[in-house]
PDB file of N, CA and C in Angstrom:
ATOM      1  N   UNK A   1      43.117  62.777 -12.030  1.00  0.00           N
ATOM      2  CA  UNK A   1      42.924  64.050 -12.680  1.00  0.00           C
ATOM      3  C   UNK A   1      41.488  64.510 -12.414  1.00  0.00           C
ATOM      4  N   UNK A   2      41.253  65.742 -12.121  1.00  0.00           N
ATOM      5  CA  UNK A   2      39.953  66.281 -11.935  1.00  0.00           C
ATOM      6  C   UNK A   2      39.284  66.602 -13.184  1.00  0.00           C
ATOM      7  N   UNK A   3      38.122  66.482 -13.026  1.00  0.00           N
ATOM      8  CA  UNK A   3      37.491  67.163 -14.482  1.00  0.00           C
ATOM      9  C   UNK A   3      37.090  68.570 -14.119  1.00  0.00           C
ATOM     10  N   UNK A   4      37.504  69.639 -15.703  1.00  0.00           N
ATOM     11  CA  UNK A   4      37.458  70.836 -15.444  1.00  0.00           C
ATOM     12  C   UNK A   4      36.158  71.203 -15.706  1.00  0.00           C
ATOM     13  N   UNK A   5      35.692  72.144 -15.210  1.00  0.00           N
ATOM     14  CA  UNK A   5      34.965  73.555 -14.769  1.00  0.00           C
ATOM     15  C   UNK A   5      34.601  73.841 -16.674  1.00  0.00           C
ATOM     16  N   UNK A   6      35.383  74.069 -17.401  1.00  0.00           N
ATOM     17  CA  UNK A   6      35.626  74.581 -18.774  1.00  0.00           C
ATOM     18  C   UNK A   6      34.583  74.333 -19.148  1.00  0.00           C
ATOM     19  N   UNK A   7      34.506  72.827 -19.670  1.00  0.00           N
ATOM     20  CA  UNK A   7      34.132  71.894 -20.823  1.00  0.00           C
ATOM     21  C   UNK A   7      32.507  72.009 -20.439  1.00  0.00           C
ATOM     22  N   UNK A   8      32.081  71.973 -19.585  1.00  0.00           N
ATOM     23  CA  UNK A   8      30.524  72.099 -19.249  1.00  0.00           C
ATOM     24  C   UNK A   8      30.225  73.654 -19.470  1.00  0.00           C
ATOM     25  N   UNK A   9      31.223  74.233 -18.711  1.00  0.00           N
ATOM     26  CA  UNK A   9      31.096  76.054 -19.380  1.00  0.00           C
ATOM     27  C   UNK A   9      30.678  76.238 -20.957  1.00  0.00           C
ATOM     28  N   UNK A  10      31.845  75.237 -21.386  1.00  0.00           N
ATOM     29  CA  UNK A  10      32.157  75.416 -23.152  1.00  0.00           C
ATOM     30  C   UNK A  10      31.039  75.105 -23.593  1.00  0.00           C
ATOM     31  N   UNK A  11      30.501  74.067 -22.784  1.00  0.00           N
ATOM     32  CA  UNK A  11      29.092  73.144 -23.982  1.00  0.00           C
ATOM     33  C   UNK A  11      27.838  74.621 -24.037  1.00  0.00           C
ATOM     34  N   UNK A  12      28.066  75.085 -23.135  1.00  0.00           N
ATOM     35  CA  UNK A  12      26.901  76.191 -22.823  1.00  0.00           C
ATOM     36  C   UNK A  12      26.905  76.840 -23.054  1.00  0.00           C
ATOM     37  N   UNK A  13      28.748  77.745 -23.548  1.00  0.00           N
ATOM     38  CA  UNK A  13      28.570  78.942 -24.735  1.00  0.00           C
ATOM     39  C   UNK A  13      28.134  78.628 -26.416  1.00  0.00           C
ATOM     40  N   UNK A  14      28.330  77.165 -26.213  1.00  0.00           N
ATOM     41  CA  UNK A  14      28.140  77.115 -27.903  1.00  0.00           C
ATOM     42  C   UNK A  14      27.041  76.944 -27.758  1.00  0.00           C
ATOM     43  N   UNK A  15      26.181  75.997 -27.314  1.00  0.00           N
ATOM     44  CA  UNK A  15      24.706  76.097 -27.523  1.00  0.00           C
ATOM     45  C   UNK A  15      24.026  77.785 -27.375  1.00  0.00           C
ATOM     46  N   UNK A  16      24.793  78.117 -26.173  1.00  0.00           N
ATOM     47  CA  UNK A  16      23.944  79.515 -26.400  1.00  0.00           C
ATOM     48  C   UNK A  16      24.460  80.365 -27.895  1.00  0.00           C
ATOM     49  N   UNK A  17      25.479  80.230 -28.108  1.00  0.00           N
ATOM     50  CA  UNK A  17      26.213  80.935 -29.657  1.00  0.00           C
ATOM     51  C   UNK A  17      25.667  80.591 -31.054  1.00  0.00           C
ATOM     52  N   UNK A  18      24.511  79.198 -30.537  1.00  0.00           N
ATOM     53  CA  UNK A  18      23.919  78.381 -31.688  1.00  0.00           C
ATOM     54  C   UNK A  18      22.357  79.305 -31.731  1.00  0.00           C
ATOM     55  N   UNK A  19      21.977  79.411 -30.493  1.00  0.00           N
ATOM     56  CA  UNK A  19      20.797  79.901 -30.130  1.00  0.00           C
ATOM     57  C   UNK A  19      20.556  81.313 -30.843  1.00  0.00           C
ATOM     58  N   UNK A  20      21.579  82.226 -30.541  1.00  0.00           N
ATOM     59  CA  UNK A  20      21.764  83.525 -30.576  1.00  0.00           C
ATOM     60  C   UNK A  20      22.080  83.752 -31.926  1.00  0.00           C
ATOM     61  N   UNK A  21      22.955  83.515 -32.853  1.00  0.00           N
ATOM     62  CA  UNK A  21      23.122  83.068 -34.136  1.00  0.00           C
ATOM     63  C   UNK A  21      21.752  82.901 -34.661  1.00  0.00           C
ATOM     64  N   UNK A  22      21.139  81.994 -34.094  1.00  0.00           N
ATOM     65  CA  UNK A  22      19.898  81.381 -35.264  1.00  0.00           C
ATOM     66  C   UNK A  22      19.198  82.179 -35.472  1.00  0.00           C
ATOM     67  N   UNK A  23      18.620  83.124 -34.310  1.00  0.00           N
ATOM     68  CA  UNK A  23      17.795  84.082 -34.041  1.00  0.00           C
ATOM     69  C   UNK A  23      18.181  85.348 -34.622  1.00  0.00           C
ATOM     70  N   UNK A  24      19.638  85.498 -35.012  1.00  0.00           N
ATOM     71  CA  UNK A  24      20.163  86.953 -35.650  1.00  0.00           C
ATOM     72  C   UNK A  24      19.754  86.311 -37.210  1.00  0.00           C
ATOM     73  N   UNK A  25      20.070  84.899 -37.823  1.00  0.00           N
ATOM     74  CA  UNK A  25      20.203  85.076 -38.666  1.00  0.00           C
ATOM     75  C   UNK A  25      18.523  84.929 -39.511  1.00  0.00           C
ATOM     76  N   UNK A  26      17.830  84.338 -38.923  1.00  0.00           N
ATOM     77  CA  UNK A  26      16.460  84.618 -38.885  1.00  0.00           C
ATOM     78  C   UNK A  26      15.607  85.760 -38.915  1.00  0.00           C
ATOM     79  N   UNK A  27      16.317  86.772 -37.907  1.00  0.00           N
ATOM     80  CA  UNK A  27      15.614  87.656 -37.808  1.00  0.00           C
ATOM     81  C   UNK A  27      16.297  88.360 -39.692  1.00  0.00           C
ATOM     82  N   UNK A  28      17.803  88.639 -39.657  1.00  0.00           N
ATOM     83  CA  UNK A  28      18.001  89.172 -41.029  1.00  0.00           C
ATOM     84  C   UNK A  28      17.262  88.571 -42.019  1.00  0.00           C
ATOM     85  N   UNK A  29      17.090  86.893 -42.106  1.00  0.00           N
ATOM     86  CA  UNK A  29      16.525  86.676 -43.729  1.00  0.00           C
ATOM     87  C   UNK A  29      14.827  87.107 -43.512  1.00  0.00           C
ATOM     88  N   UNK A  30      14.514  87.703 -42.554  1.00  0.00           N
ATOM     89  CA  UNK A  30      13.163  88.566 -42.975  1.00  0.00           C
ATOM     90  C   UNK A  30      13.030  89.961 -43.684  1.00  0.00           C
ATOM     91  N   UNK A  31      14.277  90.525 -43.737  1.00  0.00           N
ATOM     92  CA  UNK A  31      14.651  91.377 -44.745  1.00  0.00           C
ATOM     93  C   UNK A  31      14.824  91.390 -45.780  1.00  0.00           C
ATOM     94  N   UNK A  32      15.156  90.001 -46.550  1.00  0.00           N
ATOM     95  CA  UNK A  32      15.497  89.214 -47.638  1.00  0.00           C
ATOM     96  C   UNK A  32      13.942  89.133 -47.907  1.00  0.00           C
ATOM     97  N   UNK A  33      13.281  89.556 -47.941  1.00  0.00           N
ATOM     98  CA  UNK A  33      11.507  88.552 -48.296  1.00  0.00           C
ATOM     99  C   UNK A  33      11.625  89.148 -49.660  1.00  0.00           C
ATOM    100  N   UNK A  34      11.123  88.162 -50.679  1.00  0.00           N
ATOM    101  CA  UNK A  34      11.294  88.740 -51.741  1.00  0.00           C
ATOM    102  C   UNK A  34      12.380  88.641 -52.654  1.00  0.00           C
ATOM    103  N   UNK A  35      13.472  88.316 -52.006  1.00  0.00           N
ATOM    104  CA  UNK A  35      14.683  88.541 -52.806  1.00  0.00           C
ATOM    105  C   UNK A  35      15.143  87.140 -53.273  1.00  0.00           C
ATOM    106  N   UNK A  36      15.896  86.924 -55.114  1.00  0.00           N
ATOM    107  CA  UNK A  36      15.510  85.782 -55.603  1.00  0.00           C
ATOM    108  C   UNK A  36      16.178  84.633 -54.761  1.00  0.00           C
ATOM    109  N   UNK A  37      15.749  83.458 -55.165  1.00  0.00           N
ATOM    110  CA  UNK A  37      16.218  82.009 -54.030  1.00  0.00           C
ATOM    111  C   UNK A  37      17.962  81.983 -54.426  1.00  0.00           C
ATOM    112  N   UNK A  38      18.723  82.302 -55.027  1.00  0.00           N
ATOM    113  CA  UNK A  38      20.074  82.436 -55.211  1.00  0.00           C
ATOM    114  C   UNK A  38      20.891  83.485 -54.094  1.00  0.00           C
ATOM    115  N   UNK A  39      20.108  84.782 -53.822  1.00  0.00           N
ATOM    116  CA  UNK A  39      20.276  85.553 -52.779  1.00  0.00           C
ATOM    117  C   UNK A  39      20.200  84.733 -51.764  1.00  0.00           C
ATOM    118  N   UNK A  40      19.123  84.161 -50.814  1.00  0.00           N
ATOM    119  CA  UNK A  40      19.032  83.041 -49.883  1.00  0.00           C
ATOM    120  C   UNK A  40      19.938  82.083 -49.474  1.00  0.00           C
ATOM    121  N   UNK A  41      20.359  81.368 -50.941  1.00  0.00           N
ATOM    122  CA  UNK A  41      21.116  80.478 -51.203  1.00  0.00           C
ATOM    123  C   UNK A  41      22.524  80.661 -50.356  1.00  0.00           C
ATOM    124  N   UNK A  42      22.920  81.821 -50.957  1.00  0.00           N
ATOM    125  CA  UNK A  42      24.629  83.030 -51.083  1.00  0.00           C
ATOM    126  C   UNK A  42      24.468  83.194 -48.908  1.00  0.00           C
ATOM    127  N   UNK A  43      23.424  83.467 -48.976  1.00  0.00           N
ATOM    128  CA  UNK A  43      23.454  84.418 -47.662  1.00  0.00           C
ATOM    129  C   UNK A  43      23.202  82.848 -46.687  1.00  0.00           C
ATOM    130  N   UNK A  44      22.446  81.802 -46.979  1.00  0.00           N
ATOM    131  CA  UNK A  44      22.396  81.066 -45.948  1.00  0.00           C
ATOM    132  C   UNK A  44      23.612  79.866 -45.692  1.00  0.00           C
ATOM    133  N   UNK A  45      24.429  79.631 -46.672  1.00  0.00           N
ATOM    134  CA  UNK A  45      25.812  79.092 -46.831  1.00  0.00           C
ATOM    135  C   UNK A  45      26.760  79.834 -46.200  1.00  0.00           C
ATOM    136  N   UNK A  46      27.157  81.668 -46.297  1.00  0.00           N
ATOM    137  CA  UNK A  46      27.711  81.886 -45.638  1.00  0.00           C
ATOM    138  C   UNK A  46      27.322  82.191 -44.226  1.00  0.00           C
ATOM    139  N   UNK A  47      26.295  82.395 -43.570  1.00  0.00           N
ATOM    140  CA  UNK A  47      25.624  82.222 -42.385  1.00  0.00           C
ATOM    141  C   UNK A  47      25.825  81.042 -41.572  1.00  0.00           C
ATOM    142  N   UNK A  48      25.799  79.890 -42.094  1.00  0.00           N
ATOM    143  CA  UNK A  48      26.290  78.668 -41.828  1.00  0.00           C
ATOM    144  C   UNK A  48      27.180  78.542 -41.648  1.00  0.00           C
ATOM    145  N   UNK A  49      28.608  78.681 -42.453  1.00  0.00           N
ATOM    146  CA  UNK A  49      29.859  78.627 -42.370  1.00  0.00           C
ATOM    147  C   UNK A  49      30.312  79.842 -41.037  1.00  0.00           C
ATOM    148  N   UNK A  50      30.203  80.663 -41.066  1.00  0.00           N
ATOM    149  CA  UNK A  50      30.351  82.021 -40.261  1.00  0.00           C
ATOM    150  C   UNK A  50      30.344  82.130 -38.664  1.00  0.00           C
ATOM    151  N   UNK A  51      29.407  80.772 -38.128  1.00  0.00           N
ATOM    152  CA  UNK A  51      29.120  80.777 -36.736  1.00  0.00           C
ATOM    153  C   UNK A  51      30.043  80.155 -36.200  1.00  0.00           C
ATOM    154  N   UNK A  52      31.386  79.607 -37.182  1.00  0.00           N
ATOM    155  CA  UNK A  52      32.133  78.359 -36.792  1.00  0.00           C
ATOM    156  C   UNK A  52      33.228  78.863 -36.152  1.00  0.00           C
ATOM    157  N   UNK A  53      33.728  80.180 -36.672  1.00  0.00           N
ATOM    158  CA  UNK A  53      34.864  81.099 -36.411  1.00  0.00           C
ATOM    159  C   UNK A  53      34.865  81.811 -35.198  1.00  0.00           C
ATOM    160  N   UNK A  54      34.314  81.822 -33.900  1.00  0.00           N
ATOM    161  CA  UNK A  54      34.265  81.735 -32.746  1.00  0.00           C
ATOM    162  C   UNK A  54      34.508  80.739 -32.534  1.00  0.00           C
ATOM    163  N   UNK A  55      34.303  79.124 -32.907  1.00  0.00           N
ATOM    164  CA  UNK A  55      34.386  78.151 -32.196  1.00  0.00           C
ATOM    165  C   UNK A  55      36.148  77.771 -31.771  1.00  0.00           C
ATOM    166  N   UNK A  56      36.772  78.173 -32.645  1.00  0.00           N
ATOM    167  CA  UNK A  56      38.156  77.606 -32.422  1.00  0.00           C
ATOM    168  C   UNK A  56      39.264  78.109 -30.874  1.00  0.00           C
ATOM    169  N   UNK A  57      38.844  79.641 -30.942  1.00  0.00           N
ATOM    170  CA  UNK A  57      39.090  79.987 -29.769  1.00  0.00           C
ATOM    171  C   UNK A  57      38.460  79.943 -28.641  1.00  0.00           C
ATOM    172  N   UNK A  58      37.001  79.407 -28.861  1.00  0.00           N
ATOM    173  CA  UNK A  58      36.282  78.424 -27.365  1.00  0.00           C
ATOM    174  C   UNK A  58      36.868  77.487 -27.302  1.00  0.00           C
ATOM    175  N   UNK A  59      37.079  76.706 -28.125  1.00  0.00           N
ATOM    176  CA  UNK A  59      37.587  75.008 -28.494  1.00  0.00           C
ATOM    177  C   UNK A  59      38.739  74.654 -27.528  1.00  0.00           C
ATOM    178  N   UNK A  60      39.768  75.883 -27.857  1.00  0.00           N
ATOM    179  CA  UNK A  60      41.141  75.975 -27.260  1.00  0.00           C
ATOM    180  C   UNK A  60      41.314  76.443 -25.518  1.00  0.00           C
ATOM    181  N   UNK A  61      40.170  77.373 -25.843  1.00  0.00           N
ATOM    182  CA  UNK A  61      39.593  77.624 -24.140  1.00  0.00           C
ATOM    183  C   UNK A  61      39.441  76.590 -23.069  1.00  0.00           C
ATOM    184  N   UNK A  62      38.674  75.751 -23.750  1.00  0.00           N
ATOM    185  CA  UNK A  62      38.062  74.716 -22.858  1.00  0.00           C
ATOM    186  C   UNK A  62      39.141  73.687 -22.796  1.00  0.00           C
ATOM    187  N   UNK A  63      39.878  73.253 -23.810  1.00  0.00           N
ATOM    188  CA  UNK A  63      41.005  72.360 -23.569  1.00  0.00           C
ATOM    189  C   UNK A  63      42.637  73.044 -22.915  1.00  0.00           C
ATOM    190  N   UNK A  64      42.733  74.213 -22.728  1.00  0.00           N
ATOM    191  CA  UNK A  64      43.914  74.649 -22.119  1.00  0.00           C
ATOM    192  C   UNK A  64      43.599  75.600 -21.541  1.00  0.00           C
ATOM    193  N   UNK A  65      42.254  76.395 -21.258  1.00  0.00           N
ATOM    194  CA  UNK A  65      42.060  77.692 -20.117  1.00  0.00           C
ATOM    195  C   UNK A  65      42.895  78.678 -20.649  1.00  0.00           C
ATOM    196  N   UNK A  66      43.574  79.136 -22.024  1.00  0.00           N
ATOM    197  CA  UNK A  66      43.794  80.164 -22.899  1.00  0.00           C
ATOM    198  C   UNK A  66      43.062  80.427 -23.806  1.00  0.00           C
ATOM    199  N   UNK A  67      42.638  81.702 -24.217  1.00  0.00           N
ATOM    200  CA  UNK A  67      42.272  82.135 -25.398  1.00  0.00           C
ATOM    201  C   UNK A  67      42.835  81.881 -26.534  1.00  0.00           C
ATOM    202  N   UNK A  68      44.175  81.768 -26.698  1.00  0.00           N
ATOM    203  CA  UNK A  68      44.991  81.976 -27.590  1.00  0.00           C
ATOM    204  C   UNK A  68      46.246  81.226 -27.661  1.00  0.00           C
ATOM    205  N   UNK A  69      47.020  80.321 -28.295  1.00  0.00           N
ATOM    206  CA  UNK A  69      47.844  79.306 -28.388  1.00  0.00           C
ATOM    207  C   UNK A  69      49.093  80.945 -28.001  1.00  0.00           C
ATOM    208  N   UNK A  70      50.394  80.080 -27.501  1.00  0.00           N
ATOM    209  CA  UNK A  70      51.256  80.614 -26.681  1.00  0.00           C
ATOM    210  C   UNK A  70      52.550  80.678 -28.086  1.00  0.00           C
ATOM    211  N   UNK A  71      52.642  82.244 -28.459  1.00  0.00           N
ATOM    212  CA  UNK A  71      53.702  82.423 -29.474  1.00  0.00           C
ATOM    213  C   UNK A  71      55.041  81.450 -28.986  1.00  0.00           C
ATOM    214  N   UNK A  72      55.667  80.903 -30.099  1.00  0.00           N
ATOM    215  CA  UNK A  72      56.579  80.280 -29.864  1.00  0.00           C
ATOM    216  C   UNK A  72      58.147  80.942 -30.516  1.00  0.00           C
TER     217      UNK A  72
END
């Protein structure tokens, strides 16, 4: 079996999706300055959680070269 093309692709959109993310969400909590540590709190939990929901349809990319699982 050959090894695919994908999976080295894949490693390199997520790191870059990690990169790009950090930097959006960074740049927003400088708008937040000021605002109480519960605001922070709210906004950096869902910021966290949030970057993950791209990952599933890379995930599936890289292991079957579809975007999208095949209606059955």
């Amino acid at each position: 079996m050959n090894p695919s093309w994908r999976k080295p692709a894949g490693v390199g959109l997520i790191l870059l999706l990690i990169a790009v993310w950090a930097f959006i969400v960074a740049s927003v909590a400088e708008w937040l300055q000021g605002a109480p540590d519960v605001v922070f709190i709210i906004y950096y939990l869902i910021a966290g959680i949030v970057w993950i929901l791209p990952l599933k349809p890379l995930l599936l990319w890289m292991e079957t070269g579809r975007w999208r699982l095949p209606k059955t």
